[in-house]
N, C-alpha and C. Protein backbone atom coordinates (compact mmCIF):
# COMPACT_ATOMS: atom_id res chain seq x y z
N UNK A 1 -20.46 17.17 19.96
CA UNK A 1 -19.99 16.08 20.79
C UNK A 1 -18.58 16.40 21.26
N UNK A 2 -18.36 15.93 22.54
CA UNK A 2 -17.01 16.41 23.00
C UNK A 2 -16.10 15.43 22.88
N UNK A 3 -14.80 15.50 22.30
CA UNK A 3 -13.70 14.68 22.14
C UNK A 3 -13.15 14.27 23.09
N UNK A 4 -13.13 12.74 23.70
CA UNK A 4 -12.50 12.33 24.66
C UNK A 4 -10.52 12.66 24.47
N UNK A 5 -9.91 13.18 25.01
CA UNK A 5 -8.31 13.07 24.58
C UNK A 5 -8.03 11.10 24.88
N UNK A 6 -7.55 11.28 23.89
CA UNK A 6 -7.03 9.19 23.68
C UNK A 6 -5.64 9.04 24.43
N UNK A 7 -6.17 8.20 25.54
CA UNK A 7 -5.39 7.59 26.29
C UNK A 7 -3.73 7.51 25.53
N UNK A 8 -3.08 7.24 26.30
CA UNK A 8 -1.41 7.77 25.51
C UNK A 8 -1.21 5.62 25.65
N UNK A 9 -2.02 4.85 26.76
CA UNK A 9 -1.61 3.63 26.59
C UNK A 9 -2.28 3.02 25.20
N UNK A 10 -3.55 3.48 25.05
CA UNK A 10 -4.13 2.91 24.11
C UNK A 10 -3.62 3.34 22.56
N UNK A 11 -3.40 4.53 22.64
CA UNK A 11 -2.63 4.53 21.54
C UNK A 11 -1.17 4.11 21.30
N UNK A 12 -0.41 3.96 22.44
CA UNK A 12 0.88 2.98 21.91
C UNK A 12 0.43 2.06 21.76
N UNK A 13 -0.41 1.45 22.13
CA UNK A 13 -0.92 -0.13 21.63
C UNK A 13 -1.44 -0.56 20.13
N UNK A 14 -2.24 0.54 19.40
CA UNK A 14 -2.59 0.66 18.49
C UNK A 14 -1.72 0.54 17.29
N UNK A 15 -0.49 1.72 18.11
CA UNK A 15 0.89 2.26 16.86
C UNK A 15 1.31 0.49 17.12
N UNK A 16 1.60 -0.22 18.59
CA UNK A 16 2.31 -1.70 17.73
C UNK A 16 1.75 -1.93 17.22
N UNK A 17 0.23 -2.42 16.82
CA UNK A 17 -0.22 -3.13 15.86
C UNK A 17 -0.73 -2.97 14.76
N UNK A 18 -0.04 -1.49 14.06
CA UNK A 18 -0.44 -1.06 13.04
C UNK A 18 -1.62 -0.50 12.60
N UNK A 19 -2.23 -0.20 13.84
CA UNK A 19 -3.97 0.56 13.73
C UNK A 19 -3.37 1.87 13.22
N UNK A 20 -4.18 2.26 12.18
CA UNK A 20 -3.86 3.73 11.80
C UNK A 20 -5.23 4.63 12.10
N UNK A 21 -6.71 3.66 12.43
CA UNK A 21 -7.26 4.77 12.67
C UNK A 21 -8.75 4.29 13.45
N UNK A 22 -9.05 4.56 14.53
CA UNK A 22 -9.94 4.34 15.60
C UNK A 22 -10.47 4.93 15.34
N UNK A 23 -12.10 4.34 15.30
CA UNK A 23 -13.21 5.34 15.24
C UNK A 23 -14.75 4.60 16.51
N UNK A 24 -14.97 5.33 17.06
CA UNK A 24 -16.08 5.56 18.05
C UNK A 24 -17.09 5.77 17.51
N UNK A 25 -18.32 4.92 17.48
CA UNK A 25 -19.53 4.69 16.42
C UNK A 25 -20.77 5.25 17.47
N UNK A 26 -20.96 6.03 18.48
CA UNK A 26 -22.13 6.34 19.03
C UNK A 26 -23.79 6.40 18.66
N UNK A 27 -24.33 5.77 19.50
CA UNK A 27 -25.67 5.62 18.87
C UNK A 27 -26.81 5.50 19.81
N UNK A 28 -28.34 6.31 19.43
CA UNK A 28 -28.17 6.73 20.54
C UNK A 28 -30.67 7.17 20.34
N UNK A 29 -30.97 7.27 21.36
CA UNK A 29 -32.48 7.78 20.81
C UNK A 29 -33.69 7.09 21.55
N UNK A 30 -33.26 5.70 22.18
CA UNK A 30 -34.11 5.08 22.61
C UNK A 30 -34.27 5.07 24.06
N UNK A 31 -32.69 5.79 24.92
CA UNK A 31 -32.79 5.55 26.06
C UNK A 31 -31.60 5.20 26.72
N UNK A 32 -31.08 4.57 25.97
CA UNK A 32 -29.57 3.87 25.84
C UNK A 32 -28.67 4.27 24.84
N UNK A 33 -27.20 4.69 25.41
CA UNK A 33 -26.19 4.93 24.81
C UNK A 33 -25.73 3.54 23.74
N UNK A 34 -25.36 3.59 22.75
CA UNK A 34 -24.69 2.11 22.31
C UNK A 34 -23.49 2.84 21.40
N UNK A 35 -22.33 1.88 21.77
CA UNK A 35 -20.92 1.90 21.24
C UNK A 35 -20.51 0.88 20.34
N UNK A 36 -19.98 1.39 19.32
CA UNK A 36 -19.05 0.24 18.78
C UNK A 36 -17.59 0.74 18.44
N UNK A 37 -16.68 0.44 18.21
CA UNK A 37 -15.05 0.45 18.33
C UNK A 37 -14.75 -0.03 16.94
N UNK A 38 -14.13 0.54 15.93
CA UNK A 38 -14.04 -0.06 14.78
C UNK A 38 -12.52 0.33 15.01
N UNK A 39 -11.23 -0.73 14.06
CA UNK A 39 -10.04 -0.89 13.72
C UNK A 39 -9.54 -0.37 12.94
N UNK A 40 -8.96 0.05 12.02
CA UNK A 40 -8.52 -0.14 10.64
C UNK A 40 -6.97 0.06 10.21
N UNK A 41 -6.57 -0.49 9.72
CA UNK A 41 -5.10 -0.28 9.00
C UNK A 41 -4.70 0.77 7.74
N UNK A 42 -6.22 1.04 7.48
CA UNK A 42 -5.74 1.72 6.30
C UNK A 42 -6.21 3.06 6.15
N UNK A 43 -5.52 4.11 5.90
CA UNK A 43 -6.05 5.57 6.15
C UNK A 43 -7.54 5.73 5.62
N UNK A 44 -8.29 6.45 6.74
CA UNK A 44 -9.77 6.20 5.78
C UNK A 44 -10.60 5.42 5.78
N UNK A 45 -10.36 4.42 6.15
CA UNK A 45 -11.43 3.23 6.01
C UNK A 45 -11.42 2.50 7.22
N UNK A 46 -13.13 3.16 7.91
CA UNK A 46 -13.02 3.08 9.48
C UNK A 46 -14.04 1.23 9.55
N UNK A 47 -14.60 1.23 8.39
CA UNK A 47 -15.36 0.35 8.44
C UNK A 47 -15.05 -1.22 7.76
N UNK A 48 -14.15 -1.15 7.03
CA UNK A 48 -13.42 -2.25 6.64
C UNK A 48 -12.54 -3.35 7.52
N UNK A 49 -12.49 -3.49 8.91
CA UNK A 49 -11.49 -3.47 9.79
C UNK A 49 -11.33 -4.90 9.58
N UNK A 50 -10.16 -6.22 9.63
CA UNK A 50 -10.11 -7.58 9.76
C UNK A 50 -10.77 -7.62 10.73
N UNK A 51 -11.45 -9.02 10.96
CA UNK A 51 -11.91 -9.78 12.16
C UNK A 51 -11.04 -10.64 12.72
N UNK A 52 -11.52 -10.90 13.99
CA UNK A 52 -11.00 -12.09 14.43
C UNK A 52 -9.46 -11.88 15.26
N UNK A 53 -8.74 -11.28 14.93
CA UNK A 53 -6.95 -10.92 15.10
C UNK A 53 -7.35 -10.75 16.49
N UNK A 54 -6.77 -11.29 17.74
CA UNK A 54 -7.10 -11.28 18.68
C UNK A 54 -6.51 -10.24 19.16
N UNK A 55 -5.18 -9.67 18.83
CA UNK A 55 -4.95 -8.15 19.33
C UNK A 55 -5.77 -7.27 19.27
N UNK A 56 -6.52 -7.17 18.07
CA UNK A 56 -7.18 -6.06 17.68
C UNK A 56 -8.43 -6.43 17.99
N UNK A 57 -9.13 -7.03 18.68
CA UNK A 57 -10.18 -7.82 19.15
C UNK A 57 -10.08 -7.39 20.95
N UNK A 58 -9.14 -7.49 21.28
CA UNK A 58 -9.14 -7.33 22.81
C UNK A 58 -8.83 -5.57 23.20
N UNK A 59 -7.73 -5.04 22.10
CA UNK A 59 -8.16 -3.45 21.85
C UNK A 59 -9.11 -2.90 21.65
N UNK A 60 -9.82 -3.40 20.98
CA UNK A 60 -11.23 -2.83 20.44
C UNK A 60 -11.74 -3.23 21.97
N UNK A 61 -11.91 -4.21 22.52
CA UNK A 61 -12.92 -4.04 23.76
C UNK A 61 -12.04 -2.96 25.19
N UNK A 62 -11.10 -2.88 25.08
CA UNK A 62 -10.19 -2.20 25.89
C UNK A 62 -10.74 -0.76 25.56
N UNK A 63 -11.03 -0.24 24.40
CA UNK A 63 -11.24 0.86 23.50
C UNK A 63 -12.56 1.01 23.87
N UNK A 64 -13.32 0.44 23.47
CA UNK A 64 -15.26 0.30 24.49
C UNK A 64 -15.35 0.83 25.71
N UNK A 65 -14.43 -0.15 26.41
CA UNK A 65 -14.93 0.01 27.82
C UNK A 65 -14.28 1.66 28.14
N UNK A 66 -13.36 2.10 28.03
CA UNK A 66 -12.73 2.92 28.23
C UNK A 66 -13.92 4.30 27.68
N UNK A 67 -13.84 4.30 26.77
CA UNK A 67 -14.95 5.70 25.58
C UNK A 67 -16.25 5.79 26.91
N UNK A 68 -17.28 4.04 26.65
CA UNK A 68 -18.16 4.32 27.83
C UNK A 68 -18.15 5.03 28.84
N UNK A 69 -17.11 4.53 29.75
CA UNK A 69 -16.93 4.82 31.13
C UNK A 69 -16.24 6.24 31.07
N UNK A 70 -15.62 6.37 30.04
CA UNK A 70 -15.28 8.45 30.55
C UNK A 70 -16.49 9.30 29.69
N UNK A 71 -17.24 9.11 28.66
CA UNK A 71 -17.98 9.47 27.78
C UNK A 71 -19.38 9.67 28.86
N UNK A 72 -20.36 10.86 28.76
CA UNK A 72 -21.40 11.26 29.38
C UNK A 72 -22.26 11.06 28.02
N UNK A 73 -21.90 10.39 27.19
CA UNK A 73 -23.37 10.18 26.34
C UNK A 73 -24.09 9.56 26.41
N UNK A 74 -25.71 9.77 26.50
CA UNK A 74 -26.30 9.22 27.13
C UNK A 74 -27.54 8.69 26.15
N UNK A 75 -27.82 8.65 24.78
CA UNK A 75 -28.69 7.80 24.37
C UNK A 75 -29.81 8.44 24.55
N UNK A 76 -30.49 9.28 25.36
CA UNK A 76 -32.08 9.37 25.64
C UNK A 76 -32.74 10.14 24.13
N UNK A 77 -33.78 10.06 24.01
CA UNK A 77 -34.71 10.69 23.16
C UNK A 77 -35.92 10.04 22.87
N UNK A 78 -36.62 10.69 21.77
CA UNK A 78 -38.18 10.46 21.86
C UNK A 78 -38.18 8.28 21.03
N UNK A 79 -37.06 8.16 21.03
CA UNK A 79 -37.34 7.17 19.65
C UNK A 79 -36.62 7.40 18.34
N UNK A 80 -36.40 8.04 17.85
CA UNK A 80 -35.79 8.94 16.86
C UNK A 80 -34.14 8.54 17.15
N UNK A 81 -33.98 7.53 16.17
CA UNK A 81 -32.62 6.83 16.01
C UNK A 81 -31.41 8.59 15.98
N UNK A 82 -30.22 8.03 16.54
CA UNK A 82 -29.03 10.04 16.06
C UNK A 82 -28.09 9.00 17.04
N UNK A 83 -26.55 9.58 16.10
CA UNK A 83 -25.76 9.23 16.80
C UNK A 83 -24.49 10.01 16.22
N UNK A 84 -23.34 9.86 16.83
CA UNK A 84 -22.43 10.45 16.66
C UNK A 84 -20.98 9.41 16.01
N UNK A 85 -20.25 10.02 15.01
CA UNK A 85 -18.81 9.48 15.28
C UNK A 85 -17.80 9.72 15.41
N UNK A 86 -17.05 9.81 16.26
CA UNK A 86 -15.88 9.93 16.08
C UNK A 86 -14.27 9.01 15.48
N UNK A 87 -13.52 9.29 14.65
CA UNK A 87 -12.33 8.66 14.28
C UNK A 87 -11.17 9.75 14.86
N UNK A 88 -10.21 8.61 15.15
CA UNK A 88 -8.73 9.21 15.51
C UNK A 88 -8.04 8.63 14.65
N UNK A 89 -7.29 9.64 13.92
CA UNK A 89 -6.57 9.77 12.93
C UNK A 89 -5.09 9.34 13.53
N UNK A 90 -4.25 8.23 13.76
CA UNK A 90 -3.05 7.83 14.54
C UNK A 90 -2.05 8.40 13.29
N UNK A 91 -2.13 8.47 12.30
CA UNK A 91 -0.99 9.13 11.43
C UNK A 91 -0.85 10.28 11.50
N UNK A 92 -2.07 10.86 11.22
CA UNK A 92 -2.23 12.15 11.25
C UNK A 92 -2.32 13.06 12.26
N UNK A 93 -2.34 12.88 13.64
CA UNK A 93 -3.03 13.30 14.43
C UNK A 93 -4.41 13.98 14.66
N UNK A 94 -5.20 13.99 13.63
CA UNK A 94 -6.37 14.70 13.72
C UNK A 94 -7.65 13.56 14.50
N UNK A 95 -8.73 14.15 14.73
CA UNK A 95 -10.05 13.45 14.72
C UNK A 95 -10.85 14.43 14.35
N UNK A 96 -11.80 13.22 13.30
CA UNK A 96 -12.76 14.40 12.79
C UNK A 96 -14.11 13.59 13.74
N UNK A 97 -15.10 14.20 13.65
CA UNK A 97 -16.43 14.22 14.35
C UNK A 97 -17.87 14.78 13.10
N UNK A 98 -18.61 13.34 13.03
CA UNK A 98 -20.01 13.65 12.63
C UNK A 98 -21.13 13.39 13.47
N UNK A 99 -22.04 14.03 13.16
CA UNK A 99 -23.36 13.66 13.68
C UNK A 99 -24.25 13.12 12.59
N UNK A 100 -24.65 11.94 13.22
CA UNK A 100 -26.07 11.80 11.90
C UNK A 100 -27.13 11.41 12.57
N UNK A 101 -28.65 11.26 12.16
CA UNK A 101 -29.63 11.31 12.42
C UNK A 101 -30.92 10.88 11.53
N UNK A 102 -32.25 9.88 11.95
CA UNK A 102 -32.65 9.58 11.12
C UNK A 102 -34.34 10.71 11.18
N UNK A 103 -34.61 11.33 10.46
CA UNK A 103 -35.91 11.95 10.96
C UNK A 103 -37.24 11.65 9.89
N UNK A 104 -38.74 11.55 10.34
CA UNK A 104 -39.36 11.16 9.99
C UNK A 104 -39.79 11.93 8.09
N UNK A 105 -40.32 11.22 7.25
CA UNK A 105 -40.86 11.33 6.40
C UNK A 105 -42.17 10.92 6.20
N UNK A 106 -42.84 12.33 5.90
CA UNK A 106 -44.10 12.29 5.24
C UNK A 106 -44.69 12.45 3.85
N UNK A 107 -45.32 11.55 3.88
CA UNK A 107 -45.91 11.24 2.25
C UNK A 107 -46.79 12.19 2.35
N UNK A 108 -47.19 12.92 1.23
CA UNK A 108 -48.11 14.03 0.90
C UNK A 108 -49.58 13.19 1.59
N UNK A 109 -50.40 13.94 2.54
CA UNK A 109 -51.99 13.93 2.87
C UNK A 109 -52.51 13.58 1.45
N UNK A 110 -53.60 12.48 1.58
CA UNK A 110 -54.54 11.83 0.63
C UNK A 110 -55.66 12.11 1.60
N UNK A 111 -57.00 12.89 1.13
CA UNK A 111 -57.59 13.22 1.83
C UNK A 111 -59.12 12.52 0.97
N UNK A 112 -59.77 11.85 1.33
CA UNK A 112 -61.18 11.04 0.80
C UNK A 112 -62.80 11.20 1.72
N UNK A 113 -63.85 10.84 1.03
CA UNK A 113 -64.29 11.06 1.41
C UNK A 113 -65.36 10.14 2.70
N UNK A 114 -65.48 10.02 3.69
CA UNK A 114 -65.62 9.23 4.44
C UNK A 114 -66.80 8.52 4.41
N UNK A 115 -67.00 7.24 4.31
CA UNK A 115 -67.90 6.44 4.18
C UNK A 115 -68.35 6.02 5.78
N UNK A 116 -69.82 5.97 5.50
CA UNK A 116 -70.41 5.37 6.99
C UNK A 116 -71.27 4.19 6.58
N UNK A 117 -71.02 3.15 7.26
CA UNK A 117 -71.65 1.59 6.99
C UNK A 117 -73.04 1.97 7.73
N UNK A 118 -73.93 1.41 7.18
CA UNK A 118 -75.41 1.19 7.96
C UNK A 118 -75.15 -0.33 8.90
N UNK A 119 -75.95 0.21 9.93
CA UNK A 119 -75.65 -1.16 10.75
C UNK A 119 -75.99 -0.77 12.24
């Protein structure tokens, strides 16, 4: 997945409000791209973020719209849930990047012998 470079506004916005680390939740298999924008204050923990704080509520959608609209990911596949994430590390400067993916499981073949009804 290719790293968008983070806007220099969105991240001064972040540094006022104490965001230490943005992460980009991509998701993706059915046809449609889907995004989510997670917050956090605390190194590491992309998924813990407060609710509600209307700064960080109107960033986070500022942060959406933005990823979408420069981002070419596009969601298509057979059905088969896969998506990507990215976090920006605002202390650190790093972003790291995963991929995950859900793929089918098969239970071992039970093989019997076939019955035919009269009728």
């Amino acid at each position: 997945m290719d790293v968008l470079p983070l806007p220099k506004k969105i991240y001064d916005q972040c540094k006022a409000a104490g965001i230490t680390n943005i992460g980009l939740h991509w998701s993706g298999g059915g046809g449609d791209a889907c995004l989510y924008a997670s917050l956090s204050d605390c190194v590491g923990d992309t998924y813990h973020q407060p609710r509600g704080i209307a700064a960080w509520d109107t960033l986070r959608e500022e942060i959406e719209n933005w990823a979408y609209n420069e981002s070419d990911y596009c969601g298509a596949g057979d059905g088969t849930e896969y998506g990507d994430d990215v976090v920006y590390d605002l202390v650190n400067h790093k972003v790291t990047t995963r991929s995950w993916f859900h793929k089918p499981h098969y239970d071992p073949a039970i093989t019997n012998v076939m019955e035919i009804q009269d009728g």
